[in-house]
N, C-alpha and C. Protein backbone atom coordinates (compact mmCIF):
# COMPACT_ATOMS: atom_id res chain seq x y z
N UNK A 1 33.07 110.08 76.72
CA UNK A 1 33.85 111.24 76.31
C UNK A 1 33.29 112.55 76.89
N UNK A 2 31.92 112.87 77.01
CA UNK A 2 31.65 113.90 77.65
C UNK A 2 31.73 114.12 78.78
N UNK A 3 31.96 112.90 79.47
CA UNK A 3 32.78 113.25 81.08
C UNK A 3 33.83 113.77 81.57
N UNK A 4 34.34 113.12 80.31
CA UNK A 4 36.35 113.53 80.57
C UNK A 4 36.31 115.52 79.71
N UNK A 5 35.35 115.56 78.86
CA UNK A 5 35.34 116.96 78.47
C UNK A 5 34.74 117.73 79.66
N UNK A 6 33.91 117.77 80.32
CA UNK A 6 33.44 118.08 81.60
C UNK A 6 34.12 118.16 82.45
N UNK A 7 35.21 117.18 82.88
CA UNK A 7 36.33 117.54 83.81
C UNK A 7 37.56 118.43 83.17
N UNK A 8 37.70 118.47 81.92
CA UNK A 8 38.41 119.28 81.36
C UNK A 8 37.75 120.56 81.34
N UNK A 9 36.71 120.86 81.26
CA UNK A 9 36.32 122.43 81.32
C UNK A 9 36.36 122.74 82.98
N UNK A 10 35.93 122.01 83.83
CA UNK A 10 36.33 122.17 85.41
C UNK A 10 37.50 122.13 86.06
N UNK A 11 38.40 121.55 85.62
CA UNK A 11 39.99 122.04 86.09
C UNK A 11 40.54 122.98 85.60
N UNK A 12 40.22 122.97 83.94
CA UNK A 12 41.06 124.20 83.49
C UNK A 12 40.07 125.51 82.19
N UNK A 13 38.94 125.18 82.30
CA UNK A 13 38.36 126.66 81.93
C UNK A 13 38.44 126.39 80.06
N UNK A 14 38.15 127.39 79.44
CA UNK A 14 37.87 127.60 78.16
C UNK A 14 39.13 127.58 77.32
N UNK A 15 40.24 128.29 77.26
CA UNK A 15 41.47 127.60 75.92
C UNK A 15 42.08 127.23 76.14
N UNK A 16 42.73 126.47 77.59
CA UNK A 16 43.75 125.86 78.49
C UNK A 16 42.62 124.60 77.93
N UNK A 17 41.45 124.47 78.65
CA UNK A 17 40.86 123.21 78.12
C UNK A 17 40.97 122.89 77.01
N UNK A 18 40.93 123.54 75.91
CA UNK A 18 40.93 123.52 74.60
C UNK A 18 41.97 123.09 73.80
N UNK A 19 42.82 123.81 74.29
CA UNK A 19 44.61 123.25 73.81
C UNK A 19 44.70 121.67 74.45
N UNK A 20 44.18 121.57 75.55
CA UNK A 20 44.47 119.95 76.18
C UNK A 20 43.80 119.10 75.73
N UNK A 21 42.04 119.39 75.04
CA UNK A 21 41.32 118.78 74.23
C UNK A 21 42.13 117.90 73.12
N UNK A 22 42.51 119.39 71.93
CA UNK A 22 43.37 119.04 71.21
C UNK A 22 44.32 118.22 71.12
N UNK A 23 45.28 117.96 72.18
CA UNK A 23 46.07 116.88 71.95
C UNK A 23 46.12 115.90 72.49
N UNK A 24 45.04 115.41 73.16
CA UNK A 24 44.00 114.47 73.57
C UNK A 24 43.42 114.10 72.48
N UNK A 25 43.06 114.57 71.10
CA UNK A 25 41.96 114.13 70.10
C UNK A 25 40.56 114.40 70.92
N UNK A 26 40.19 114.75 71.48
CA UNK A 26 38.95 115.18 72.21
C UNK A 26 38.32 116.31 71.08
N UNK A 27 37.19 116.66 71.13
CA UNK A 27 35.68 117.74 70.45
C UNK A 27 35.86 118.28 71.76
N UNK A 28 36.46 119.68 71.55
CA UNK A 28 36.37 119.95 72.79
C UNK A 28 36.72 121.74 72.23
N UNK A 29 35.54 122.81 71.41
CA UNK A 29 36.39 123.98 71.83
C UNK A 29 35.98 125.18 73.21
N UNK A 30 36.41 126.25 72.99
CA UNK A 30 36.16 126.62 74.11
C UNK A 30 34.86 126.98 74.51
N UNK A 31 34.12 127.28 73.96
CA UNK A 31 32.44 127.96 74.34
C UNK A 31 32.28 126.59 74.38
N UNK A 32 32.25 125.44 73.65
CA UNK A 32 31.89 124.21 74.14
C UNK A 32 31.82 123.68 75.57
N UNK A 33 33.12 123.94 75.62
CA UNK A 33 33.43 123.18 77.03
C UNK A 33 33.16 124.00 78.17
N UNK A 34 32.94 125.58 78.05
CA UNK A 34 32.49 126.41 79.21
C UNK A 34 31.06 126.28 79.01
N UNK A 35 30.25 125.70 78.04
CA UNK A 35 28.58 125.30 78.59
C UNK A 35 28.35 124.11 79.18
N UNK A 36 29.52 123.46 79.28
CA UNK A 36 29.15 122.02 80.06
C UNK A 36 29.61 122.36 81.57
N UNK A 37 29.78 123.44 81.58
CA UNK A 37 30.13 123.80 83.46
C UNK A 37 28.40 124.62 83.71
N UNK A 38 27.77 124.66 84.71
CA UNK A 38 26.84 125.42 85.47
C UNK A 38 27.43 125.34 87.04
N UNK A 39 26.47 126.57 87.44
CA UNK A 39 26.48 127.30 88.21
C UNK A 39 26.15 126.65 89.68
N UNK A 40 26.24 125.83 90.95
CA UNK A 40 26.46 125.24 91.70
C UNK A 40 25.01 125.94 92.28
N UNK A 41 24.17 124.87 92.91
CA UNK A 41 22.74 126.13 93.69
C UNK A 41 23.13 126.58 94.88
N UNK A 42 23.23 127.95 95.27
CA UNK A 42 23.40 128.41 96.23
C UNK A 42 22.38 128.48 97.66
N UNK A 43 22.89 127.59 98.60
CA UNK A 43 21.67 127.03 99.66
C UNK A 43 21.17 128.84 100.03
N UNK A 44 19.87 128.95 100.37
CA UNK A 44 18.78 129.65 101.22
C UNK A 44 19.28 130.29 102.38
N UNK A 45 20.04 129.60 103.21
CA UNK A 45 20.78 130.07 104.31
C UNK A 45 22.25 130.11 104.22
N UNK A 46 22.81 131.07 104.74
CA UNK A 46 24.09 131.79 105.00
C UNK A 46 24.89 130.33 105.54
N UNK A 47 26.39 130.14 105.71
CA UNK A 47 26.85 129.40 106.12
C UNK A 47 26.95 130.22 107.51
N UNK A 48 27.21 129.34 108.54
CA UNK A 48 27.32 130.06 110.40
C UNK A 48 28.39 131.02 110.27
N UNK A 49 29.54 130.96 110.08
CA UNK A 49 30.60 131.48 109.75
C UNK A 49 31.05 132.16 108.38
N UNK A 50 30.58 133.03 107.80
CA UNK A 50 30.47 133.78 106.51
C UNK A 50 31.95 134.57 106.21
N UNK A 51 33.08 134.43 105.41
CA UNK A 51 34.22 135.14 104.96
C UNK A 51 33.91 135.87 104.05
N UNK A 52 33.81 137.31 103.81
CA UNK A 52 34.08 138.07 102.72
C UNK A 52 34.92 138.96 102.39
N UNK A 53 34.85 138.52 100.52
CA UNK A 53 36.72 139.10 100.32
C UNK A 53 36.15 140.04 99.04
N UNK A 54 37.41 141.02 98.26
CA UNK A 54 36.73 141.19 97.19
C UNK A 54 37.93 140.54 96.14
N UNK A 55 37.62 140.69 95.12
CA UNK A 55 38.78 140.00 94.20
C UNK A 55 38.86 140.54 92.58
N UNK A 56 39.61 140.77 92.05
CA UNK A 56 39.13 140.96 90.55
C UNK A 56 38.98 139.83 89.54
N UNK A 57 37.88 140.54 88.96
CA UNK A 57 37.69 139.59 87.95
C UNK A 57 38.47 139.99 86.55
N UNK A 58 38.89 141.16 86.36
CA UNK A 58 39.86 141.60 85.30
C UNK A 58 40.52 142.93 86.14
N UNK A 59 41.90 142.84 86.79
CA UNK A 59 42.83 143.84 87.84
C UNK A 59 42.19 145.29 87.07
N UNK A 60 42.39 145.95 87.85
CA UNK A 60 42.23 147.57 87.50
C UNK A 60 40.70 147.84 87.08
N UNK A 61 40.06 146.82 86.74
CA UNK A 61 38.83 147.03 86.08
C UNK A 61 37.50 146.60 86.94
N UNK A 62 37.56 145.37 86.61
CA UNK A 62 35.77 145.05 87.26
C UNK A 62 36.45 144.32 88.58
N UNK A 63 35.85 144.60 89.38
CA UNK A 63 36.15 143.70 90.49
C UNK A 63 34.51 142.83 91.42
N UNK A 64 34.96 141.97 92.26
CA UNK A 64 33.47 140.96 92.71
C UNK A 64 34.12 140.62 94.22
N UNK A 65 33.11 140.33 94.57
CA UNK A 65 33.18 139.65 95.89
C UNK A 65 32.72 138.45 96.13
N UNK A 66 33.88 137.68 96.92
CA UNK A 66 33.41 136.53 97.02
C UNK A 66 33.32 135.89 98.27
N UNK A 67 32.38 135.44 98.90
CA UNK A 67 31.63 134.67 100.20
C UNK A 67 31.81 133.26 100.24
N UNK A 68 32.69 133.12 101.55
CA UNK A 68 33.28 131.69 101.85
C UNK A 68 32.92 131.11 102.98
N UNK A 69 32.34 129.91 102.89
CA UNK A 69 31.60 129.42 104.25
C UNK A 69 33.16 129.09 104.74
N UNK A 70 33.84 129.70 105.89
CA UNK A 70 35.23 129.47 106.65
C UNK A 70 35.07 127.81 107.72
N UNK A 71 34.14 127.49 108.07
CA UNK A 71 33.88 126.90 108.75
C UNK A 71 34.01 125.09 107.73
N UNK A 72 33.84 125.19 106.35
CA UNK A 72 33.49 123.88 105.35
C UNK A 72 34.77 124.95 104.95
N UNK A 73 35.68 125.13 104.36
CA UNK A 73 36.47 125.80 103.89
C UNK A 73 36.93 125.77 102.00
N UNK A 74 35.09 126.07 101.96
CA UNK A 74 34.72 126.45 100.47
C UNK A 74 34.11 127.58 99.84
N UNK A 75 34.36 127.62 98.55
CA UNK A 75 33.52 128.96 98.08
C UNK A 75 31.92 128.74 98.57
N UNK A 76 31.16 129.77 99.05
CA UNK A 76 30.17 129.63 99.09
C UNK A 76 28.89 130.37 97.38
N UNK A 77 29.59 131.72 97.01
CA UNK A 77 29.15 131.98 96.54
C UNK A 77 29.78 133.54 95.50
N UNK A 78 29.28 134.01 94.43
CA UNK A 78 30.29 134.98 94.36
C UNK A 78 29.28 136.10 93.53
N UNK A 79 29.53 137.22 94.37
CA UNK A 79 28.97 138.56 93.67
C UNK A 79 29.21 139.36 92.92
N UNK A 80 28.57 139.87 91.85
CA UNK A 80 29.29 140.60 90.56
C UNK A 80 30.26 142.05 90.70
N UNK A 81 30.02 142.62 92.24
CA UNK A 81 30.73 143.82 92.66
C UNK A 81 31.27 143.87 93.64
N UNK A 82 31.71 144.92 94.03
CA UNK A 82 31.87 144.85 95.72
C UNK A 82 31.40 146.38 96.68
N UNK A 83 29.89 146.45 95.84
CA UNK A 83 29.34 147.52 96.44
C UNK A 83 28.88 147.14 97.45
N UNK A 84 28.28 147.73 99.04
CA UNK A 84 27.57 147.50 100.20
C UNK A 84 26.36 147.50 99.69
N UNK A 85 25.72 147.89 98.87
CA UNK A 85 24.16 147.84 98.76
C UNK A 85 24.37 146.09 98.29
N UNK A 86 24.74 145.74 97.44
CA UNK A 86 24.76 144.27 96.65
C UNK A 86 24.86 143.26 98.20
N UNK A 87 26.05 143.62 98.86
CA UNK A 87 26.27 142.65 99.95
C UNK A 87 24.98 142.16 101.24
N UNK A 88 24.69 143.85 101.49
CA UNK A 88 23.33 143.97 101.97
C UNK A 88 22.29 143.32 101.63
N UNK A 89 22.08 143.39 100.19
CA UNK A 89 21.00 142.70 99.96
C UNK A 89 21.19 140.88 99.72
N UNK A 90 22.24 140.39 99.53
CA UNK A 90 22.79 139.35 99.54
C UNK A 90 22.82 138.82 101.30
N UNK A 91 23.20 139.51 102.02
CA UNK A 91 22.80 139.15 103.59
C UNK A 91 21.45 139.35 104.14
N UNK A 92 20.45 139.83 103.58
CA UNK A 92 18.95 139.75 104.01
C UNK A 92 18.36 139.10 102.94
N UNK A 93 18.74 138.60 101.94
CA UNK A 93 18.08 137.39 101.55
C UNK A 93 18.85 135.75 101.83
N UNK A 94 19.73 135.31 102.43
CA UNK A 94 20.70 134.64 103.01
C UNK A 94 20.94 134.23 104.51
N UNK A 95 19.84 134.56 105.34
CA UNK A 95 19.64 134.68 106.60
C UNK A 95 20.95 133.55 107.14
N UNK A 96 21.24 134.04 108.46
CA UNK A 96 21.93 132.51 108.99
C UNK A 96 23.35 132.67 109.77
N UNK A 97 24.01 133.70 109.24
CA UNK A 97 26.01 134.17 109.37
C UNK A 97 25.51 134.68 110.77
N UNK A 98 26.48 134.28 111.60
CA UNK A 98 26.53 134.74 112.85
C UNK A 98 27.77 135.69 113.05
N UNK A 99 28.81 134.89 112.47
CA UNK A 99 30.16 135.17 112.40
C UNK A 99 30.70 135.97 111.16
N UNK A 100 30.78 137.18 110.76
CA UNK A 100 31.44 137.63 109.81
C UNK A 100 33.00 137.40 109.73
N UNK A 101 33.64 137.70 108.61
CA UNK A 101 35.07 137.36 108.15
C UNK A 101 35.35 138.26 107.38
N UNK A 102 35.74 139.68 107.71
CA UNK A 102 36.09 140.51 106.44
C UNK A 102 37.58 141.24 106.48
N UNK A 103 38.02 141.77 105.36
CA UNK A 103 39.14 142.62 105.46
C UNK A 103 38.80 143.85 105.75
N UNK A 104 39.45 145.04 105.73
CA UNK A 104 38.98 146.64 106.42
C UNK A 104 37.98 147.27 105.28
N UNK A 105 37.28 146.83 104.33
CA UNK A 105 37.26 147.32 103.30
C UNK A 105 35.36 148.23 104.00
N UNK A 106 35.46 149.75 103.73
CA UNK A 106 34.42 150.25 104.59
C UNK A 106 33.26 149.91 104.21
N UNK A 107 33.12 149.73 102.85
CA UNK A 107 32.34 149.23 102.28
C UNK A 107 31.15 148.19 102.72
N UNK A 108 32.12 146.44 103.08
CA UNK A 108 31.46 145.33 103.52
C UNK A 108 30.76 145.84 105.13
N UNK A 109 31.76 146.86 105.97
CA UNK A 109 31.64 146.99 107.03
C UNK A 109 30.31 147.42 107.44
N UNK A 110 29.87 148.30 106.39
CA UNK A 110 28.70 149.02 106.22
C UNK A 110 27.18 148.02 105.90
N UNK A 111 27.77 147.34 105.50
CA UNK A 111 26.70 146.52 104.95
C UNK A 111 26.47 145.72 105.89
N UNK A 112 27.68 144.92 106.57
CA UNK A 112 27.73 143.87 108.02
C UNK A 112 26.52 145.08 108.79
N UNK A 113 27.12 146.33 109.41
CA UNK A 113 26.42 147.03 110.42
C UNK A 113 24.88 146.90 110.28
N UNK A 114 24.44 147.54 108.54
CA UNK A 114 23.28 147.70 108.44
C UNK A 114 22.69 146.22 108.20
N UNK A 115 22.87 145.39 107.85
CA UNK A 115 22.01 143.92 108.19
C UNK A 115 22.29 143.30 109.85
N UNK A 116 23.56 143.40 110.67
CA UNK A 116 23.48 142.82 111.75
C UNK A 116 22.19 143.72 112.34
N UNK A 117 21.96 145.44 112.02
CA UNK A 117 20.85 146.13 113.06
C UNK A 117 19.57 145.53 112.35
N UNK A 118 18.89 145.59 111.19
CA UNK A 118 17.87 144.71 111.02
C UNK A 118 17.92 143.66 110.72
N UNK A 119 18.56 142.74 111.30
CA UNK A 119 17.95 141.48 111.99
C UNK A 119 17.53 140.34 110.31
N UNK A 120 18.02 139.09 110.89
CA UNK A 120 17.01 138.03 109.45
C UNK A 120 15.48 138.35 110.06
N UNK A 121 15.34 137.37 109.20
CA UNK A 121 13.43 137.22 109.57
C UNK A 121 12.84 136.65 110.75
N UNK A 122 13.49 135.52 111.70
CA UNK A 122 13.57 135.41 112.60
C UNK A 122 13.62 136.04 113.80
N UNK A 123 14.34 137.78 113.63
CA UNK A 123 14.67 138.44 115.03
C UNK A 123 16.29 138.47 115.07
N UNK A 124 16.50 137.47 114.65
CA UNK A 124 17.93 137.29 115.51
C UNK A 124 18.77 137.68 114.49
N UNK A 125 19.98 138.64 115.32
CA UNK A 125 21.21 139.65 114.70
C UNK A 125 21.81 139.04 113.87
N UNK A 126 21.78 139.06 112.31
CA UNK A 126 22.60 138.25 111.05
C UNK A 126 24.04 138.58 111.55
N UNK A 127 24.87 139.66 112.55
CA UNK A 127 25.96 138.78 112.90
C UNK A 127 25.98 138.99 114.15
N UNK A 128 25.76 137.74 114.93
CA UNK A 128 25.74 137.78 116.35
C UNK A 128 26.17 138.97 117.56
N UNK A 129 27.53 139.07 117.21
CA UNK A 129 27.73 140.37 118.01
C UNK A 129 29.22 140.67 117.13
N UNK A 130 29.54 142.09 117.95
CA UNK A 130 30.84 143.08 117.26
C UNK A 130 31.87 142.45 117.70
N UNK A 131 32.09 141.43 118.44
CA UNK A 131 33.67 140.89 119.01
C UNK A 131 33.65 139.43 118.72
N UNK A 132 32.31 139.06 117.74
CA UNK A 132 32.60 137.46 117.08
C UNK A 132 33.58 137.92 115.60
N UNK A 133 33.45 139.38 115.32
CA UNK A 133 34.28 139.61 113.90
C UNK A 133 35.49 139.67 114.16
N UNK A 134 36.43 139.20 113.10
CA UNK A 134 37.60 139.53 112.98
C UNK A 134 38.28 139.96 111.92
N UNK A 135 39.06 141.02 111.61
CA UNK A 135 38.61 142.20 110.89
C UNK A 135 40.60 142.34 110.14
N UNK A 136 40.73 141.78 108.62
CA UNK A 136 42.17 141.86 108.17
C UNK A 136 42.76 141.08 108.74
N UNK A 137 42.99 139.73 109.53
CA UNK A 137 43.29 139.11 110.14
C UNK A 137 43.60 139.30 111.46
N UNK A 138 43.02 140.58 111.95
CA UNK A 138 43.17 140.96 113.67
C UNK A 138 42.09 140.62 114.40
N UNK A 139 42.59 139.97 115.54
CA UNK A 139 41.44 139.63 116.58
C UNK A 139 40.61 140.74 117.11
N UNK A 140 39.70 141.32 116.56
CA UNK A 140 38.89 142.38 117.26
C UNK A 140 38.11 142.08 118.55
N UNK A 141 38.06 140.70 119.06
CA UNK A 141 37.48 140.43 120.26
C UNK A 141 37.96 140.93 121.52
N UNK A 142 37.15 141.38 122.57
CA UNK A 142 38.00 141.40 124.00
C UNK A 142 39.30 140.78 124.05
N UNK A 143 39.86 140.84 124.36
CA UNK A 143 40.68 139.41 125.10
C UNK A 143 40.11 138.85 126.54
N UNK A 144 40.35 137.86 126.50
CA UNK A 144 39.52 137.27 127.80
C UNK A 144 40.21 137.21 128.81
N UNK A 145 39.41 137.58 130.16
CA UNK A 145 40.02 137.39 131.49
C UNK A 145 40.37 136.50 132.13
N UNK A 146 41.60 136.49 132.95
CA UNK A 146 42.18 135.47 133.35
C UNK A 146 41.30 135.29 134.85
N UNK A 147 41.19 133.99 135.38
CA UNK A 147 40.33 134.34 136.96
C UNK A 147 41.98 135.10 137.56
N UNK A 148 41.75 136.03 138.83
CA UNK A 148 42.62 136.69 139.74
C UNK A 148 44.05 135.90 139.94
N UNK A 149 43.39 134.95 140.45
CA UNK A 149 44.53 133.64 141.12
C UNK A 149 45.60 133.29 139.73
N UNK A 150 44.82 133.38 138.96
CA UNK A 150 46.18 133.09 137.51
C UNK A 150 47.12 133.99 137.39
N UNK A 151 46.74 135.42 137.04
CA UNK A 151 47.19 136.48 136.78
C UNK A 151 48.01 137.02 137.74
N UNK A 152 47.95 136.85 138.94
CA UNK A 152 48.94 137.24 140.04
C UNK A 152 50.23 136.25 140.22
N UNK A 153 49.86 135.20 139.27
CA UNK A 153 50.88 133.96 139.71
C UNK A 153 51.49 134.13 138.25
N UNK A 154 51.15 135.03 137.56
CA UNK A 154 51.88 134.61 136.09
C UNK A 154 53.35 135.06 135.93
N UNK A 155 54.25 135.43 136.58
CA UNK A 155 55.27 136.11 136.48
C UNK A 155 56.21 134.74 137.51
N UNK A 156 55.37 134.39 138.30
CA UNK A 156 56.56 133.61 139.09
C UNK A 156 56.87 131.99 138.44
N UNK A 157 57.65 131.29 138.41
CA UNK A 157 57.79 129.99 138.12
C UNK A 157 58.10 128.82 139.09
């Protein structure tokens, strides 16, 4: 029985679980069933490819940010704000993102800048370079060159 209450607090949370407890016959109320969920350990290193978004946790009020390894296409981890100092310090203890993933928000941008210039512990730039980001869903990269011989032939068929 405490398995099936365990998957009931993991699909559906504290009084959604609770009401489903209930007519299940399940021991199941809500502070109950939200202490049988913990907190997932968050690995040491950054995923290669790092997404950050912000999101609310109650609209108009508190809002968080949350960090998605894009590459495994899971939550990686989630922060109580969406200040640049928090993110900052969340990317120099997290070594590893080469690739940032953010929306325009100036905030994250600030924080990307000031950890890609000092570096993880290693040396090497926490995000590789300014044209691996892509920024609100726009390609901020160069676009890449065609060799000569393509580009002169692209119009004819």
């Amino acid at each position: 029985m405490h398995h099936l209450a365990r998957f009931v607090a993991v699909e559906l949370g504290g009084r959604p679980g609770e009401r489903l407890c209930r007519r299940l016959a399940l021991s199941g109320r809500r502070t109950s069933l939200i202490r049988l969920l913990s907190a997932p350990v968050v690995p040491a290193r950054a995923p290669r490819v790092l997404g950050v978004d912000d999101f609310a946790f109650r609209r108009g009020h508190t809002y968080g940010t949350v960090l998605v390894d894009v590459e495994g296409g899971k939550p990686f981890d989630v922060l109580p704000d969406r200040r640049s100092e928090t993110l900052l310090a969340w990317l120099e203890a997290h070594p590893g993102a080469e690739v940032i993933c953010r929306d325009r928000a100036t905030g994250y941008t600030r924080a990307i800048k000031q950890a890609a210039h000092r570096g993880d512990r290693s040396g090497r730039p926490v995000a590789s370079a300014a044209e691996s980001v892509r920024c609100g869903g726009e390609d901020m990269s160069p676009a890449p060159r065609l060799p000569a011989e393509t580009r002169s032939g692209a119009g004819s068929t």
